[in-house]
Protein backbone atom coordinates (compact mmCIF):
# COMPACT_ATOMS: atom_id res chain seq x y z
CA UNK A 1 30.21 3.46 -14.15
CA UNK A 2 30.84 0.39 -16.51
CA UNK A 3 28.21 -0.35 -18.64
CA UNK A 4 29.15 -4.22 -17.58
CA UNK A 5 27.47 -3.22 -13.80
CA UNK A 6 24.85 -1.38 -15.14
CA UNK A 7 23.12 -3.80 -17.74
CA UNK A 8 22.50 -6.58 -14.95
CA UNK A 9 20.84 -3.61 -12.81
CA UNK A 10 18.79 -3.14 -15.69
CA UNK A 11 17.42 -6.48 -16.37
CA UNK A 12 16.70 -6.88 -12.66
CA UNK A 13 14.89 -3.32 -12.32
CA UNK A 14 13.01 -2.74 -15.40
CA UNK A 15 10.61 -5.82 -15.30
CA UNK A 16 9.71 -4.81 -11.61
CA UNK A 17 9.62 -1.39 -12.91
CA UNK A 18 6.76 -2.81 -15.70
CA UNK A 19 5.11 -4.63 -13.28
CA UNK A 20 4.37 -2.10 -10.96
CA UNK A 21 3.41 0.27 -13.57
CA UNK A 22 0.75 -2.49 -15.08
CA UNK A 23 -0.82 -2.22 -11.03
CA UNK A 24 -0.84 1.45 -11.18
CA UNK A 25 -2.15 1.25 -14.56
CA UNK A 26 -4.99 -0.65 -13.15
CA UNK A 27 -5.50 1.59 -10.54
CA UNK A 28 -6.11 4.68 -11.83
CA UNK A 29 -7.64 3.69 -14.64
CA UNK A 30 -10.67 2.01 -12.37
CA UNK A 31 -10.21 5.28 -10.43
CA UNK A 32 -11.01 7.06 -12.97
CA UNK A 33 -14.27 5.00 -14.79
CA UNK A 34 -15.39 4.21 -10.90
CA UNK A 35 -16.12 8.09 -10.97
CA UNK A 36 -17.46 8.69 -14.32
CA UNK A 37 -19.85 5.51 -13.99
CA UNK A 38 -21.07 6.56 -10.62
CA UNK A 39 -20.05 3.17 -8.73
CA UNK A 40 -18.39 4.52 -5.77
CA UNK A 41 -21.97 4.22 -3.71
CA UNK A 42 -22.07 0.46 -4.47
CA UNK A 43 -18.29 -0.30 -4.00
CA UNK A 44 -17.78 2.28 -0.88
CA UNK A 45 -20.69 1.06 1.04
CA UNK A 46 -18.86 -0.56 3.59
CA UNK A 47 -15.27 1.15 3.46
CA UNK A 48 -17.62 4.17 4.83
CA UNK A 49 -17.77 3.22 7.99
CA UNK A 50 -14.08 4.07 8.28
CA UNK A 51 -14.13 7.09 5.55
CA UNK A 52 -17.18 8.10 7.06
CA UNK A 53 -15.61 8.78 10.60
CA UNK A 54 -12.57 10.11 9.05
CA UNK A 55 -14.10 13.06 7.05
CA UNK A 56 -12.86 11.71 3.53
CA UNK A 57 -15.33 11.49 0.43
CA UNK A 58 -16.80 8.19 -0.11
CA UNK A 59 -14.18 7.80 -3.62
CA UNK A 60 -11.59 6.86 -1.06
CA UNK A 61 -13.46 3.89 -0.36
CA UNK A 62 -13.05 2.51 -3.52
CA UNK A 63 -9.20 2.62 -3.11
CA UNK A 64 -9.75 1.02 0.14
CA UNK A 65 -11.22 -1.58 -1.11
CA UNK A 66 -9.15 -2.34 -4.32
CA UNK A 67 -5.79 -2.11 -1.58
CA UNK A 68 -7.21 -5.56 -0.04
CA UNK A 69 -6.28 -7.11 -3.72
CA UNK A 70 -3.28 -4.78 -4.90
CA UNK A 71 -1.43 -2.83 -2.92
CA UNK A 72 0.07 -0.97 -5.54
CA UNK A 73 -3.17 -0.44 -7.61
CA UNK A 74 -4.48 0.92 -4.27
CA UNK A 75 -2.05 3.33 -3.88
CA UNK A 76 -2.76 4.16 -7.78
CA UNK A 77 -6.21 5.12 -7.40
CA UNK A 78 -4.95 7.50 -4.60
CA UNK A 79 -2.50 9.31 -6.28
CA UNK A 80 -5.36 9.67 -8.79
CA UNK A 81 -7.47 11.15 -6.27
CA UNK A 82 -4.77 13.32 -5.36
CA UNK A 83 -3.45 14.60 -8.35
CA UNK A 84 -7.46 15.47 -9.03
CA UNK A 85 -8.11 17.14 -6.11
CA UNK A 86 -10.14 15.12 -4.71
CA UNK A 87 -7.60 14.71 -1.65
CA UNK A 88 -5.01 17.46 0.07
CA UNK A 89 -1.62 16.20 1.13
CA UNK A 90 -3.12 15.75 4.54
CA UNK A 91 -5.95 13.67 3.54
CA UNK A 92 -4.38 11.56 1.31
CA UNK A 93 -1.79 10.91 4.33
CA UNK A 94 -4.84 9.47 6.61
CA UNK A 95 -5.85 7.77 3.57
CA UNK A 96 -2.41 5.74 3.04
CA UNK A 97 -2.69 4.87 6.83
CA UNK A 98 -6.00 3.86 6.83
CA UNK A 99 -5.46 1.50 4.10
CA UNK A 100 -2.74 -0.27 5.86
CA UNK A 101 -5.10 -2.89 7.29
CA UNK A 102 -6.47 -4.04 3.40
CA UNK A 103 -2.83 -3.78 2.39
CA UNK A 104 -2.49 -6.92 4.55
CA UNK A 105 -5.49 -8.87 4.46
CA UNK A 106 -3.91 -9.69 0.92
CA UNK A 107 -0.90 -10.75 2.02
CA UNK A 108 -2.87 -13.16 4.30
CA UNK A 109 -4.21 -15.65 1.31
CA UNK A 110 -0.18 -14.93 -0.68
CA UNK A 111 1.89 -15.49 2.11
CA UNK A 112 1.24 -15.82 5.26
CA UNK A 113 -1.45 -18.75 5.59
CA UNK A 114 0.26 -20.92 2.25
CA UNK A 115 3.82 -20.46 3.53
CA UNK A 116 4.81 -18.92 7.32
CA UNK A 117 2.25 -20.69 8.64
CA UNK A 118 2.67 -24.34 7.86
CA UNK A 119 6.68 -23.14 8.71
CA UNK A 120 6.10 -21.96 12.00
CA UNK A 121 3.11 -24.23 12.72
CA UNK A 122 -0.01 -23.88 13.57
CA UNK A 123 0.23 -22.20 17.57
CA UNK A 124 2.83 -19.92 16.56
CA UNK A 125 2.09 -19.07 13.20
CA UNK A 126 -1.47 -17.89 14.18
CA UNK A 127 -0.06 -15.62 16.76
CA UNK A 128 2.49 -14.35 14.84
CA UNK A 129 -0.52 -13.61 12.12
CA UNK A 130 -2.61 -12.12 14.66
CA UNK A 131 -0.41 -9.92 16.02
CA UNK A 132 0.14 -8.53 12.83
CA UNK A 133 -2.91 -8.27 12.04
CA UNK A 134 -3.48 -6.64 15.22
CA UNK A 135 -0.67 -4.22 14.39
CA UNK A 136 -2.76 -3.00 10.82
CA UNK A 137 -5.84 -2.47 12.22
CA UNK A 138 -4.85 -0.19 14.84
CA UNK A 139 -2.28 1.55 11.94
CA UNK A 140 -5.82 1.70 10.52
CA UNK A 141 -7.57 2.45 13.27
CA UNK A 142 -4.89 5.42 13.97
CA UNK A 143 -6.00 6.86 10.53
CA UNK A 144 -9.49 7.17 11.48
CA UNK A 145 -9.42 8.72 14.68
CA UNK A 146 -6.29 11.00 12.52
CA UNK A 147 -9.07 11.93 10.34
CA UNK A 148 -11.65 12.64 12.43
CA UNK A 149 -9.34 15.23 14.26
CA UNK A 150 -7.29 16.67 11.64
CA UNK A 151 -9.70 16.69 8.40
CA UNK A 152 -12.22 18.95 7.51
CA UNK A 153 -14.01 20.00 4.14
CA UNK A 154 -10.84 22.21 3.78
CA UNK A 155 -9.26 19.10 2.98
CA UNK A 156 -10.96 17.27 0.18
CA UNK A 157 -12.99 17.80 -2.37
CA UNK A 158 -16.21 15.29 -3.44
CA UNK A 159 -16.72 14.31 -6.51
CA UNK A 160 -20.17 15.34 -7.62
CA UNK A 161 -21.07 12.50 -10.21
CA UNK A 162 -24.69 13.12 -10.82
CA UNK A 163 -23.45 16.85 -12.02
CA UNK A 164 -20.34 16.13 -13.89
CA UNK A 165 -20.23 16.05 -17.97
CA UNK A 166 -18.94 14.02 -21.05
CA UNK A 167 -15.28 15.27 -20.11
CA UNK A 168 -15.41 12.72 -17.30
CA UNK A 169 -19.34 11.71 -16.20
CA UNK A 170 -22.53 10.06 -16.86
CA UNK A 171 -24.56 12.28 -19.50
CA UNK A 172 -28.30 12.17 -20.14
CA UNK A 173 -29.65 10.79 -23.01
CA UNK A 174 -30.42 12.99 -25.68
CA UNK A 175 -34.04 14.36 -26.06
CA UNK A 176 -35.66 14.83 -29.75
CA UNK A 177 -36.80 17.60 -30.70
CA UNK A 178 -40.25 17.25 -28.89
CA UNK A 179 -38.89 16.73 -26.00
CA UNK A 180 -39.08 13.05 -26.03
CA UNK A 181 -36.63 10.12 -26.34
CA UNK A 182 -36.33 7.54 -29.01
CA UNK A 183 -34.15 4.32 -28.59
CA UNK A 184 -31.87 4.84 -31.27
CA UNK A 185 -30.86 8.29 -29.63
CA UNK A 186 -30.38 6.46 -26.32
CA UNK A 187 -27.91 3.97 -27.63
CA UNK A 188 -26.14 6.28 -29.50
CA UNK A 189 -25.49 8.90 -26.99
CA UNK A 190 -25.21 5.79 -24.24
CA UNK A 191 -22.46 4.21 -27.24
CA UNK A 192 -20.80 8.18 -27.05
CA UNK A 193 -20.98 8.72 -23.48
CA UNK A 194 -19.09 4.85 -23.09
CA UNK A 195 -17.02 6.10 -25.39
CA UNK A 196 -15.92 9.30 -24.32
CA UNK A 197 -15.66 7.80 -20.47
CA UNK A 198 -13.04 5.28 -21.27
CA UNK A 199 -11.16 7.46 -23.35
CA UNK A 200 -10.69 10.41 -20.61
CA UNK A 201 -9.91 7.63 -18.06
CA UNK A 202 -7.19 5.78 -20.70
CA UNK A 203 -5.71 9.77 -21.38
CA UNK A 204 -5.30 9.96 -17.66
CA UNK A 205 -3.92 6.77 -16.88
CA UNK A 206 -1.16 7.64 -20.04
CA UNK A 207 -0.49 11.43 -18.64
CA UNK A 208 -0.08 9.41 -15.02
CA UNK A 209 1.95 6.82 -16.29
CA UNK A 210 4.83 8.94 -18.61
CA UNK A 211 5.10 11.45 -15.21
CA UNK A 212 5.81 8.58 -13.11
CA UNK A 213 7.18 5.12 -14.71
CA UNK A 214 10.58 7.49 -15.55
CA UNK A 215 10.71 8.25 -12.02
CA UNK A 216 10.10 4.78 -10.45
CA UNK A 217 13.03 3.67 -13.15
CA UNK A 218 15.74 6.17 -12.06
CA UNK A 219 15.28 5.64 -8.08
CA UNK A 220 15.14 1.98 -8.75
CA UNK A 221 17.94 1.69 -10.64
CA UNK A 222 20.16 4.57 -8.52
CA UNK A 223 18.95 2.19 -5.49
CA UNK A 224 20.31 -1.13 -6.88
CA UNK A 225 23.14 0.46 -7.43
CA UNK A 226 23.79 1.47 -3.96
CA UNK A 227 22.80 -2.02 -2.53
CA UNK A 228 25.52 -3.59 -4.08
CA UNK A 229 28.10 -1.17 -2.79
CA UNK A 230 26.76 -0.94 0.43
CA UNK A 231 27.43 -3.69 3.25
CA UNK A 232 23.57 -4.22 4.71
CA UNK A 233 24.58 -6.30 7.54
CA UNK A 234 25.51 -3.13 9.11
CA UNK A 235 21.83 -2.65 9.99
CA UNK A 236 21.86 -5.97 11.79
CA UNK A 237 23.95 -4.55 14.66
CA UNK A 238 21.15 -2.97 16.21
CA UNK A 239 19.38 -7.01 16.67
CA UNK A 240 21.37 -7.58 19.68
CA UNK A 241 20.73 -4.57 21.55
CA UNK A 242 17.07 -4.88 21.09
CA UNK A 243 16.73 -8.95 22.08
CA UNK A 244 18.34 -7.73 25.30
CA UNK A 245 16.31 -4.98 25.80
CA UNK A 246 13.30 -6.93 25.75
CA UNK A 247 15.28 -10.19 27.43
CA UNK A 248 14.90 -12.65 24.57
CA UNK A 249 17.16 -15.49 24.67
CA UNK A 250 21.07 -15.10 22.71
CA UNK A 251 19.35 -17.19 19.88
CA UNK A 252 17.18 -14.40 18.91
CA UNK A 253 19.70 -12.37 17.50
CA UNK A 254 20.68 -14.61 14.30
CA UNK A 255 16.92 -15.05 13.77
CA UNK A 256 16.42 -11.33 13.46
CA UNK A 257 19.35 -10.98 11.31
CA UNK A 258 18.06 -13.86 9.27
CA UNK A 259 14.63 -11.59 9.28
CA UNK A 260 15.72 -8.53 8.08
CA UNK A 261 16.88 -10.21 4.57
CA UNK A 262 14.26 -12.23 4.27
CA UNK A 263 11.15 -13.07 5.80
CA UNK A 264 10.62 -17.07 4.83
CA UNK A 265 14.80 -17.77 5.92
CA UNK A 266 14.07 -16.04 9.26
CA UNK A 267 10.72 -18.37 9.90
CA UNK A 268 12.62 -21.11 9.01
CA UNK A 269 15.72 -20.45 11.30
CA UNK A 270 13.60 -19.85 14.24
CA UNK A 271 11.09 -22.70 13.73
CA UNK A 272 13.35 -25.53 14.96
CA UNK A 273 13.86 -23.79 18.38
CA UNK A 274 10.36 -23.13 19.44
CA UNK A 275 9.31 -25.16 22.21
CA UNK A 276 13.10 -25.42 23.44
CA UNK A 277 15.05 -21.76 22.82
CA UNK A 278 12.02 -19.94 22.60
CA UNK A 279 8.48 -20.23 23.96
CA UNK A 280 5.78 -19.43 21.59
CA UNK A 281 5.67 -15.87 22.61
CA UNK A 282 9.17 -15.05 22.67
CA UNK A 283 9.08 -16.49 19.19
CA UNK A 284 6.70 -13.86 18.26
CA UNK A 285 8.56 -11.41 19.97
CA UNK A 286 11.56 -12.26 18.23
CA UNK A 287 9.97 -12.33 14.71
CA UNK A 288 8.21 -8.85 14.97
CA UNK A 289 11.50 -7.64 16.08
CA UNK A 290 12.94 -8.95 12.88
CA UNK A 291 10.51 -7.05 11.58
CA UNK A 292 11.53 -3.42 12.90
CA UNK A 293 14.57 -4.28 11.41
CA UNK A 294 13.77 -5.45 8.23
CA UNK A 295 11.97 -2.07 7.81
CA UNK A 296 15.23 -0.08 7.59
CA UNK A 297 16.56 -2.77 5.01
CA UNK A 298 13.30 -3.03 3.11
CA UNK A 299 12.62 0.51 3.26
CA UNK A 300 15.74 1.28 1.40
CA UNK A 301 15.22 -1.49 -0.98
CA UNK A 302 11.60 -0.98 -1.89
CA UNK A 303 9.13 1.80 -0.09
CA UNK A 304 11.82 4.36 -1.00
CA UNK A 305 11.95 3.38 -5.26
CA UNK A 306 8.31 2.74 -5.33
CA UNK A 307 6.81 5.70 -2.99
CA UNK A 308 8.85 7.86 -4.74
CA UNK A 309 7.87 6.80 -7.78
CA UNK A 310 4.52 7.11 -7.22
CA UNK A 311 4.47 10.57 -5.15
CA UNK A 312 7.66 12.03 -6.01
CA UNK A 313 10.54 12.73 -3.62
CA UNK A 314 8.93 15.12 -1.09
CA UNK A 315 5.48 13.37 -0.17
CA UNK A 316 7.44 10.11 -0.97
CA UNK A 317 9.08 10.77 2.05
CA UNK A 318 6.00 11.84 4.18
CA UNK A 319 4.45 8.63 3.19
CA UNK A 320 7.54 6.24 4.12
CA UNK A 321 8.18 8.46 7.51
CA UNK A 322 4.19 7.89 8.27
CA UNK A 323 4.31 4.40 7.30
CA UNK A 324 7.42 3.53 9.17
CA UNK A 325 6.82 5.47 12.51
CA UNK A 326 3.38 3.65 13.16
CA UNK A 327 4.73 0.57 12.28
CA UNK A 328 7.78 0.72 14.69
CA UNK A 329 5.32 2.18 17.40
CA UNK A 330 3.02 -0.31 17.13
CA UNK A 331 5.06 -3.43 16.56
CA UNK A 332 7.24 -2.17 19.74
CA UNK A 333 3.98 -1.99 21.81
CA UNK A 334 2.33 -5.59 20.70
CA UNK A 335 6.42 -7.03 21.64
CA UNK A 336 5.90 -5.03 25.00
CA UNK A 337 2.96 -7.29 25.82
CA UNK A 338 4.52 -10.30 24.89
CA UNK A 339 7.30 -10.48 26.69
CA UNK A 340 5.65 -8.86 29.53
């Protein structure tokens, strides 16, 4: 291919590429001195209500947590968790899905209440939100009750703070040769143990970071290569089907077209018609439709370069099929009650 094609590919990829390796950055890095400082009590206190119930350690709490203000440093502190031990394939699975809930609630305060909101107004954009929301916490919900069933001590693996070393934990102070402490010894070996804690969890974060920002770059790039060769509008044939299925007026169909590119244009094409094409519900309806079919463009054009990046190819793909199958379940069952 022409070096001509490829340089503008490049420019758009690689500062998305360094942003989302900055977030991952973050991620495991706090993964890593959340563990060594012995903070996942205090942070996980109330994510274990829901790790609790789903047999994971209390560390996945802390990821829980951090999801509800970066996705992708969420998903960081997972893979840390992961590539550690702490978590088999099958735990970290429920752990993804149980997350899904806190990877809205951020999107809540960035999007949807400054911008679809005062769009839609305030009747429809409040049910629109709520049945979202709706939709994550019983993704979320689906996770626990996954857990519960499916995950056992087989699966994971706690971290045991109060035991662990200088290679990665809190160490006692040093005693004198009495037997008794001075203060001098207890800054210095508190200044070493610091010391030694942030430079394990910097090595780790670096080891992480130069086995996946290569991969996120290749998909990304091999992806925005495809996009522009491939006609996406193909995807949209399957909007008319649907809005018949479910016996939404004709003028749902551009509106879920208009949805699968882009979230704010669809909002804005179907605003206009409510209270005259649509009712308020069958404006929700027709939204969260756009919304099953923005996941096969969006999918392509995001979860696939990033999950991959993150998890490589093979549980990539787990973790997009698991994401994407509750979401289409779900979002089909809230636009069954709608339109009912």
């Amino acid at each position: 291919m022409q070096s001509s094609a490829v340089l503008p590919v490049l420019f758009e990829v690689l500062p998305r590429v360094a942003r989302i390796a900055a977030y991952i950055a973050v991620g495991v890095f706090a993964a890593n001195l959340v563990v060594a400082f012995g903070l996942v009590e205090r942070i996980a206190g109330l994510s274990r209500y829901l790790t609790s119930p789903a047999n994971l350690p209390d560390e996945v709490g802390t990821a829980i947590v951090t999801t509800a203000a970066s996705t992708t440093a969420g998903y960081g502190m997972l893979a840390e968790f992961r590539e550690s031990g702490v978590l088999d394939d099958r735990a970290t699975l429920v752990a993804v899905t149980i997350n899904t809930f806190f990877g809205f609630v951020q999107h809540i305060f960035t999007f949807y209440w400054p911008v679809l909101i005062p769009i839609l107004g305030r009747e429809v954009g409040f049910m629109y939100v709520g049945a979202r929301a709706a939709i994550a916490l019983a993704i979320t919900a689906t996770g626990v009750v996954a857990g519960a069933v499916l995950l056992s001590d087989r699966n994971t693996t706690p971290v045991a703070v109060a035991e662990t070393d200088g290679s990665g934990g809190v160490v006692d102070a040093a005693a004198t040769s009495d037997g008794e402490t001075t203060d001098s010894a207890d800054a210095d070996d508190t200044d070493d143990s610091l010391r030694e804690m942030l430079e394990d969890a910097a090595r780790s974060t670096w080891t992480k970071l130069r086995r996946i920002v290569p991969r996120l770059a290749v998909v990304y790039v091999a992806v925005t290569l495809l996009l522009r060769t491939t006609d996406l509008e193909s995807f949209a044939a399957l909007a008319s089907p649907l809005t018949n299925l479910v016996g939404l007026p004709g003028a749902a169909v551009p509106v879920v077209v208009a949805f699968a590119f882009d979230t704010t244009t669809g909002a804005a094409t179907i605003a206009p018609a409510i209270g005259e094409t649509f009712t308020p519900k069958q404006a929700v309806a027709t939204m969260l439709i756009g919304g099953i079919i923005s996941f096969a463009v969006s999918t392509f054009k995001r979860s696939i370069p990033f999950q991959y990046g993150i998890w490589g190819p093979e549980f990539g793909s787990k973790v997009i099929a698991v994401n994407t199958g509750l979401k289409i379940v779900f979002i089909a069952v809230a636009v069954a009650l709608l339109v009912a």
